[in-house]
C-alpha atoms as a PDB file:
ATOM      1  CA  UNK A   1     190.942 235.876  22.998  1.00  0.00           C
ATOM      2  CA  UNK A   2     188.685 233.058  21.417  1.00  0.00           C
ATOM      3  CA  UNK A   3     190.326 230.759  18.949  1.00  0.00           C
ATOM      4  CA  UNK A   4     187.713 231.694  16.665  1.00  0.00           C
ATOM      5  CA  UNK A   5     188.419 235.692  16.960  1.00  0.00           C
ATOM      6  CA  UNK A   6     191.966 234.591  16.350  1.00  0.00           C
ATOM      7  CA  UNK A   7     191.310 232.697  13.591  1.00  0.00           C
ATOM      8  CA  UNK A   8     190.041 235.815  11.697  1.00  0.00           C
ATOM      9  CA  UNK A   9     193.068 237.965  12.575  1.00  0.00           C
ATOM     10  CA  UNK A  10     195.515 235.614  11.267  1.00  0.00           C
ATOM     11  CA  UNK A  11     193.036 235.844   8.271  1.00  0.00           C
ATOM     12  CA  UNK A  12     192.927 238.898   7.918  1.00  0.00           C
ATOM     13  CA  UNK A  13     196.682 239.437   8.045  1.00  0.00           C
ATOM     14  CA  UNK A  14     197.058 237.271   5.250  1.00  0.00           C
ATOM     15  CA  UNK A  15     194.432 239.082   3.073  1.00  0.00           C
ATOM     16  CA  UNK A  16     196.303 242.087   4.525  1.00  0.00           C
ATOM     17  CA  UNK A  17     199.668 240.686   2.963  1.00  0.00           C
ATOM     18  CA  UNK A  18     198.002 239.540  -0.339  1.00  0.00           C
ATOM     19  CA  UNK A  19     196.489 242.523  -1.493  1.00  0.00           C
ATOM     20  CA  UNK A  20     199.732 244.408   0.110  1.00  0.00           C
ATOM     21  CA  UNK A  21     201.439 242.234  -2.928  1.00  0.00           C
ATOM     22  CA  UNK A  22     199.295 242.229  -5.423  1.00  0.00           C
ATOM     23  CA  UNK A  23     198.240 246.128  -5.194  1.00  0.00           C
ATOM     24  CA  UNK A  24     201.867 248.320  -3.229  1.00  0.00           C
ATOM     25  CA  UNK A  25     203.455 250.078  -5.845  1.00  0.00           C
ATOM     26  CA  UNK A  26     206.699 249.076  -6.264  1.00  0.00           C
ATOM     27  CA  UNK A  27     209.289 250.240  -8.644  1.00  0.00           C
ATOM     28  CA  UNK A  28     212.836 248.487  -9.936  1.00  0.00           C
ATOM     29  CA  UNK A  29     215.310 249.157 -11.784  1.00  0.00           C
ATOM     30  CA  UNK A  30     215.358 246.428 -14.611  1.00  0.00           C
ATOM     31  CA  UNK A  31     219.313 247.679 -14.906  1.00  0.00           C
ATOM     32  CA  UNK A  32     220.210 245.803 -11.824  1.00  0.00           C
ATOM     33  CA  UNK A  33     219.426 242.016 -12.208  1.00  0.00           C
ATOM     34  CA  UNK A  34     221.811 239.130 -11.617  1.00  0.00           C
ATOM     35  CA  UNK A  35     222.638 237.792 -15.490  1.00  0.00           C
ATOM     36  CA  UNK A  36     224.275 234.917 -13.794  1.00  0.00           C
ATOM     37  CA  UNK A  37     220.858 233.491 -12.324  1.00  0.00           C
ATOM     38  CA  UNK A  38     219.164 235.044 -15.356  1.00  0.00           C
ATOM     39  CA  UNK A  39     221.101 233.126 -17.839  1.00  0.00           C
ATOM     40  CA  UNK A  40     220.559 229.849 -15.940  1.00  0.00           C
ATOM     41  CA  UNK A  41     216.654 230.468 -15.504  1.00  0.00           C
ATOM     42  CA  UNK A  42     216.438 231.461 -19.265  1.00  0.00           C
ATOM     43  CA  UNK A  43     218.038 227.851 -20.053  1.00  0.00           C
ATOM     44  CA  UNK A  44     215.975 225.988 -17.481  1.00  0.00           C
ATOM     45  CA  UNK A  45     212.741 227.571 -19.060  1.00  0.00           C
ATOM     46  CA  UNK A  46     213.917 226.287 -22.548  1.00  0.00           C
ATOM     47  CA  UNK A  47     214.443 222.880 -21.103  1.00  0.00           C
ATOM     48  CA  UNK A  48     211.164 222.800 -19.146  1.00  0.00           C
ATOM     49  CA  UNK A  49     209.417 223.743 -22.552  1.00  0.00           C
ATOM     50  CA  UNK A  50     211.080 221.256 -25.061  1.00  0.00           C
ATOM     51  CA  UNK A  51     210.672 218.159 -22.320  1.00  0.00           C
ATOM     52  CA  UNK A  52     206.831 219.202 -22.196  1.00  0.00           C
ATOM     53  CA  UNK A  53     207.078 219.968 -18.511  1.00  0.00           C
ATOM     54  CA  UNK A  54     204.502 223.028 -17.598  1.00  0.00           C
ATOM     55  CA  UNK A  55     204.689 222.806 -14.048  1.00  0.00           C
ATOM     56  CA  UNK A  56     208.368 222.786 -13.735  1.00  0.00           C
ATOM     57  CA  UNK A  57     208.353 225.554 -16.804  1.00  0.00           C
ATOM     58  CA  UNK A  58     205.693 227.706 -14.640  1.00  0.00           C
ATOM     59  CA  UNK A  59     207.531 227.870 -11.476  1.00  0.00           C
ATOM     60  CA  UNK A  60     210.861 228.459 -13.546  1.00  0.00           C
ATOM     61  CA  UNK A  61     208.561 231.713 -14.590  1.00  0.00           C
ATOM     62  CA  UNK A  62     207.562 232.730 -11.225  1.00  0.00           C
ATOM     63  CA  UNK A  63     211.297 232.934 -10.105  1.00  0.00           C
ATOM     64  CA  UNK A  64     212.367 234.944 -12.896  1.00  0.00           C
ATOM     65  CA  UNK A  65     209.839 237.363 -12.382  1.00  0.00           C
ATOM     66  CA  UNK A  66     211.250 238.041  -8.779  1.00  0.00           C
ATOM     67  CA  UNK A  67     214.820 237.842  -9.652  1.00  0.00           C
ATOM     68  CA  UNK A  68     215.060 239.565 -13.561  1.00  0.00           C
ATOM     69  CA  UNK A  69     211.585 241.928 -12.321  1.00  0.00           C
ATOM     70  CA  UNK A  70     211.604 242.099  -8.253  1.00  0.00           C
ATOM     71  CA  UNK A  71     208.082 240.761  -8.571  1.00  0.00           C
ATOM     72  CA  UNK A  72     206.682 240.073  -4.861  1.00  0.00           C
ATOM     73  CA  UNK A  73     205.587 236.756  -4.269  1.00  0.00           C
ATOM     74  CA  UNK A  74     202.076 236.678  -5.210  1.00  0.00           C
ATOM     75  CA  UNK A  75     202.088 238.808  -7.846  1.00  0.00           C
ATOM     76  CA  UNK A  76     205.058 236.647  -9.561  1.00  0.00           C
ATOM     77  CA  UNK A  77     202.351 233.852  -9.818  1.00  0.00           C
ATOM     78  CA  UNK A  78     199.885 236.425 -11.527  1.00  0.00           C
ATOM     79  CA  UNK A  79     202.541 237.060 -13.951  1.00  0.00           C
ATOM     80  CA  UNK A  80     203.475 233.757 -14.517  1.00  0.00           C
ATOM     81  CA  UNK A  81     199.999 232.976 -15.489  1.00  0.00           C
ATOM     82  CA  UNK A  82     199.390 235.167 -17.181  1.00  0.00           C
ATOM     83  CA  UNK A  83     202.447 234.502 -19.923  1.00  0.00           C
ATOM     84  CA  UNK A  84     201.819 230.894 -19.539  1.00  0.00           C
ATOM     85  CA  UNK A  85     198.556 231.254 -20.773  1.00  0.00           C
ATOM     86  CA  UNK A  86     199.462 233.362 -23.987  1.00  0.00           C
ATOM     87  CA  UNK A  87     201.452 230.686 -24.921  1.00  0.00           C
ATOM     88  CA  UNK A  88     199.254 227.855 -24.740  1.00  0.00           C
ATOM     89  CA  UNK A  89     196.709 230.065 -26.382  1.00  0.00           C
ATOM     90  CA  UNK A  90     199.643 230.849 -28.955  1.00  0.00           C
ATOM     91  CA  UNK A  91     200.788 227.024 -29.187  1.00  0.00           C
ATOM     92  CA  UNK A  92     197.507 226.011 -29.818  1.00  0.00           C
ATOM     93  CA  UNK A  93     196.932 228.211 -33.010  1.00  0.00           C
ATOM     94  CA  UNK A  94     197.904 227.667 -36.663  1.00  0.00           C
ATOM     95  CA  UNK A  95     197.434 230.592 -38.422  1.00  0.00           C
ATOM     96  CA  UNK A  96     198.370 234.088 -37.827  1.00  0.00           C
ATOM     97  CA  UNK A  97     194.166 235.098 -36.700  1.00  0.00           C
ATOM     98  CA  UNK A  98     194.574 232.318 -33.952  1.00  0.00           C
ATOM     99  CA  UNK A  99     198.089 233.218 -32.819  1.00  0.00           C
ATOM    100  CA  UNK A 100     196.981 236.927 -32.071  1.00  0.00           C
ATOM    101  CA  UNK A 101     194.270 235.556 -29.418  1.00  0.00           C
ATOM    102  CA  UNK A 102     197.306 235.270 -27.599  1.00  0.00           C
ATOM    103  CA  UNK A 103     197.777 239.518 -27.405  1.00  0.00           C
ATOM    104  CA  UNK A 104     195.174 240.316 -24.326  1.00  0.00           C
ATOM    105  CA  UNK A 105     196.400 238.073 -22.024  1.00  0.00           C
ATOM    106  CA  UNK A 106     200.315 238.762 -23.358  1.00  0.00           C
ATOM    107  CA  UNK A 107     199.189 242.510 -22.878  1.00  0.00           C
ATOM    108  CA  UNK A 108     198.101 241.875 -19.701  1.00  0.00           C
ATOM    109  CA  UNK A 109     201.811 240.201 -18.606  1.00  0.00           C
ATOM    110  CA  UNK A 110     203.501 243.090 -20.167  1.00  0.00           C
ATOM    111  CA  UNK A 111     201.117 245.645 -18.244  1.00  0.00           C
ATOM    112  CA  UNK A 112     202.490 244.068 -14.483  1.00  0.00           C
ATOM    113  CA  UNK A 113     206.217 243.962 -15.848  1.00  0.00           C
ATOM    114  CA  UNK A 114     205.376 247.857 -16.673  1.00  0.00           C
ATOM    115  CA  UNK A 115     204.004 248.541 -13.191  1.00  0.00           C
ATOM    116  CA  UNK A 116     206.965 247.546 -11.780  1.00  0.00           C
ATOM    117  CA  UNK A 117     209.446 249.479 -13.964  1.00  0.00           C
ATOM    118  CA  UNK A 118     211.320 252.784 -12.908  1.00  0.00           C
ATOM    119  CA  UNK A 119     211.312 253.425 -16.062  1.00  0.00           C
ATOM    120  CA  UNK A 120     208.140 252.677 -18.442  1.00  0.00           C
ATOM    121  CA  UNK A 121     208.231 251.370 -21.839  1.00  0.00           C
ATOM    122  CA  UNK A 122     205.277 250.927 -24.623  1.00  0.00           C
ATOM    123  CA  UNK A 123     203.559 248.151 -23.462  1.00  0.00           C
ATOM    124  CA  UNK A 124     201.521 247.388 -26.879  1.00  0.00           C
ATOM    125  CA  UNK A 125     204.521 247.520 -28.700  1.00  0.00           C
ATOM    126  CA  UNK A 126     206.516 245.201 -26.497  1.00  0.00           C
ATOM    127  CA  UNK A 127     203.123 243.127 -26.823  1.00  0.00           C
ATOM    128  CA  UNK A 128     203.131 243.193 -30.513  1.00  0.00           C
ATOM    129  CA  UNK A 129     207.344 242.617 -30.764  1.00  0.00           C
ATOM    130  CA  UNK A 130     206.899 239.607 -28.137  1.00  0.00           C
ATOM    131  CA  UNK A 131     203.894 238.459 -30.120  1.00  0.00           C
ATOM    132  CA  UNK A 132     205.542 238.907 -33.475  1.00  0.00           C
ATOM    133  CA  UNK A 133     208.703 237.226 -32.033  1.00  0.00           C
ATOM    134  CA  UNK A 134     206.571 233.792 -31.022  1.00  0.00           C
ATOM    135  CA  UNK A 135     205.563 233.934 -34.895  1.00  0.00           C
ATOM    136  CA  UNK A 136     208.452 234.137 -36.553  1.00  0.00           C
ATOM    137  CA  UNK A 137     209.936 231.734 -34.306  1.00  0.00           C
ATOM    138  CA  UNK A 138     207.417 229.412 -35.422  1.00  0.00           C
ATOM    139  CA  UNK A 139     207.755 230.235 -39.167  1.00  0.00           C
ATOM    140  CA  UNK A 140     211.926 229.837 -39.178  1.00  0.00           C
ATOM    141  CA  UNK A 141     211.628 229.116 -42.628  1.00  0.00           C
ATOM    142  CA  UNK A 142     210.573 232.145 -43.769  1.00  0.00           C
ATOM    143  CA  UNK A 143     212.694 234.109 -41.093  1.00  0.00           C
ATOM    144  CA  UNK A 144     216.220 233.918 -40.887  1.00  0.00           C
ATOM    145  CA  UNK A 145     217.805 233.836 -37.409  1.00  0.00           C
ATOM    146  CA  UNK A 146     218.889 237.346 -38.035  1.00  0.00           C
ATOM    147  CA  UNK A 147     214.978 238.364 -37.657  1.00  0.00           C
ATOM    148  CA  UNK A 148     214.901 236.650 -34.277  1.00  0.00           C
ATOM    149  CA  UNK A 149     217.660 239.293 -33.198  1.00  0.00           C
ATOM    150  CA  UNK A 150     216.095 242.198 -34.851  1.00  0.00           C
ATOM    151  CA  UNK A 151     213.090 241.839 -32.754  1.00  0.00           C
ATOM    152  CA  UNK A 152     214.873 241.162 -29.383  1.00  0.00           C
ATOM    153  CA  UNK A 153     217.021 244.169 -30.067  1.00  0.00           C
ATOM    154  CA  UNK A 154     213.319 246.327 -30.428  1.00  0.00           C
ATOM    155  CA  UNK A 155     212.160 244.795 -27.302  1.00  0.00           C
ATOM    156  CA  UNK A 156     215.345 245.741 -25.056  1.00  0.00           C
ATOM    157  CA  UNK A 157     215.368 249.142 -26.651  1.00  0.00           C
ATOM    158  CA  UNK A 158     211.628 249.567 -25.732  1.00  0.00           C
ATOM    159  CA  UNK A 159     211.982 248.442 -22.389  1.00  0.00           C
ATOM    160  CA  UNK A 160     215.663 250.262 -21.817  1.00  0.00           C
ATOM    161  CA  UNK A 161     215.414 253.644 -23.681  1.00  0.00           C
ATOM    162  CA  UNK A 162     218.417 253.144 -25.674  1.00  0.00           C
ATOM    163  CA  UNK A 163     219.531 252.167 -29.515  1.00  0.00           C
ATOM    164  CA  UNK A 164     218.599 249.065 -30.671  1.00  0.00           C
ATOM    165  CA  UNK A 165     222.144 248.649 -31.626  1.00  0.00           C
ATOM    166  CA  UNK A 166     223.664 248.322 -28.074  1.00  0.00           C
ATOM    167  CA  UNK A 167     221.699 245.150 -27.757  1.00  0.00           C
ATOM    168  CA  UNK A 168     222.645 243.008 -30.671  1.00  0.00           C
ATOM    169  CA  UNK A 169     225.661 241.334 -29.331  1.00  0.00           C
ATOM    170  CA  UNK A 170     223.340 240.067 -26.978  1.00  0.00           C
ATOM    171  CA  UNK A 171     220.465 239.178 -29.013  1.00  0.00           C
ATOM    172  CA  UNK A 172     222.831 237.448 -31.548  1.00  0.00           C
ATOM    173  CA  UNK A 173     224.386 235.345 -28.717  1.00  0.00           C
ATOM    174  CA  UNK A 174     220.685 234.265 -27.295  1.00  0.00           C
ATOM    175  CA  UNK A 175     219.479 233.511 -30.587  1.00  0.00           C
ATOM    176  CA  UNK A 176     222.818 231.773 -31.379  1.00  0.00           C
ATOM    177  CA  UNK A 177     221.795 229.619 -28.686  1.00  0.00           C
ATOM    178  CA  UNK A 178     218.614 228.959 -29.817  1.00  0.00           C
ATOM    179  CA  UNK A 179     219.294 227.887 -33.217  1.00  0.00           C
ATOM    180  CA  UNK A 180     222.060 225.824 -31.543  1.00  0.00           C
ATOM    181  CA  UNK A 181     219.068 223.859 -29.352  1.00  0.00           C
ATOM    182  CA  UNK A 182     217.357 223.550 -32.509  1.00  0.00           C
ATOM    183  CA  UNK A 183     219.821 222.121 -34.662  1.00  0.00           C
ATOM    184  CA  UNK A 184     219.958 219.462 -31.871  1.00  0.00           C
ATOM    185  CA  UNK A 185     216.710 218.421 -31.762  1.00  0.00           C
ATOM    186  CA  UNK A 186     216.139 215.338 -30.082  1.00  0.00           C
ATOM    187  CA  UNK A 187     219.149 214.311 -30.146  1.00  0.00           C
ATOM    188  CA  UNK A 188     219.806 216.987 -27.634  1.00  0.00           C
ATOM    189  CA  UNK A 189     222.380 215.686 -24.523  1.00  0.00           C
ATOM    190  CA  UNK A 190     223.356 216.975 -20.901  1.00  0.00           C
ATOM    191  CA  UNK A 191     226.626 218.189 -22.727  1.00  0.00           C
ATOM    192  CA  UNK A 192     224.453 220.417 -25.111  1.00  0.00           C
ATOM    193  CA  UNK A 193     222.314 221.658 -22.575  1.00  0.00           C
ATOM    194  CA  UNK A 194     225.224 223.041 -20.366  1.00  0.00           C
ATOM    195  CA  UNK A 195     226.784 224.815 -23.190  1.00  0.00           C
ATOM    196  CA  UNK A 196     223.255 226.629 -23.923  1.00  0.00           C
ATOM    197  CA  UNK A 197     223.254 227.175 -20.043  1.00  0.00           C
ATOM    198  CA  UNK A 198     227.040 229.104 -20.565  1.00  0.00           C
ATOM    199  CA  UNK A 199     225.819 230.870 -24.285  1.00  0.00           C
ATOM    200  CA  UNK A 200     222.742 232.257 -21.967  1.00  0.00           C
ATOM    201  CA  UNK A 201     224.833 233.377 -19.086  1.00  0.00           C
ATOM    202  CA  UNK A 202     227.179 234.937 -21.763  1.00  0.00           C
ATOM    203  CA  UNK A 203     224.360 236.579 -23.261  1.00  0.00           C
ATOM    204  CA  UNK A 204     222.676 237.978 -20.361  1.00  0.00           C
ATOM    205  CA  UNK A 205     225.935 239.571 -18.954  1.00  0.00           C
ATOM    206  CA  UNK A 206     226.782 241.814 -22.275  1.00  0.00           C
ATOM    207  CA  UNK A 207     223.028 242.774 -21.747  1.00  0.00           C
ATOM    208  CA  UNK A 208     223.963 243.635 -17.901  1.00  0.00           C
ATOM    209  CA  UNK A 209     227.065 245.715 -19.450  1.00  0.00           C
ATOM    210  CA  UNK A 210     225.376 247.664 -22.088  1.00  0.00           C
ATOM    211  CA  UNK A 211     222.254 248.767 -19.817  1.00  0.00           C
ATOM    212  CA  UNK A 212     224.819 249.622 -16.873  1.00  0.00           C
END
């Protein structure tokens, strides 16, 4: 065999194994995640974001896709981009017209995390929760944390089939967290950062108890 014949197998085996990744159905169970590694990633990502570091934030994504979503490979980078680019789109926008130019390529994120479900969920709704979430976030002082929770709660129950009260103790503990971060500001230490870490783990595991 020529070097040049083998050249195109090998290249075709990867093409093979991209589009095998991209395009194989595959369904999970969103029940069965690990809230430990969850919890950590969902801190991380939070860090990554308020120390402006979009690489390190992006690759955070990628490996919460596969572990939260069982994204393969590949398609965990689609995903990631995907969500990274409604938020830029989002963070660059000051008004509510400019925020929603954020919604296709949001829609699009929510559409992969949908393919891969066992069990599907409204994908414009989550869009327009998620969406609506990034908003209020932004405009705290006309939304009370309790807001925040009341949309997390709609997401979970969206995505999980099941009251939006089941979710609230974790909602209120992530958000908890949050408005912990944010009452820390820049003045933010190591010692802060690992309690978030613990208040996300926390949270995360009374979600993995009231979906199981």
């Amino acid at each position: 065999m020529t070097s040049k014949k083998m050249i195109w197998i090998l290249l075709s085996i990867v093409l093979i194994g991209l589009l095998l990744d991209l395009y194989l159905p595959i369904k999970k169970d969103f029940r069965r995640f690990d809230p430990v590694v969850t919890g950590q990633l969902d801190e991380m990502m939070w860090r990554s974001y308020y120390e402006k570091k979009p690489v390190k934030l992006f690759f955070q994504l990628t490996k919460l896709m596969r572990s939260q979503f069982g994204a393969p490979l590949v398609r965990s980078f689609v995903m990631a981009y995907r969500s990274a680019k409604a938020a830029f789109i989002f963070k660059n926008g000051t008004n509510r017209a400019q925020y929603e130019k954020a919604f296709p390529d949001l829609k699009k994120y929510f559409t992969h995390i949908n393919a891969l479900s066992k069990e599907h969920f409204d994908v414009d709704q989550m869009t327009h929760d998620e969406l609506e979430w990034w908003i209020i976030r932004r405009e705290r002082d006309q939304h009370p944390p309790s807001d925040w929770s009341t949309i997390l709660q709609k997401e979970l129950a969206n995505m999980y089939h099941m009251p939006m009260e089941t979710f609230k103790p974790h909602a209120d503990l992530r958000v908890e967290a949050m408005v912990y971060r944010d009452n820390k500001g820049d003045q933010i230490t190591q010692s802060d950062w690992d309690k978030i870490q613990n208040m996300c783990i926390d949270a995360w595991t009374l979600l993995y108890k009231a979906v199981n």
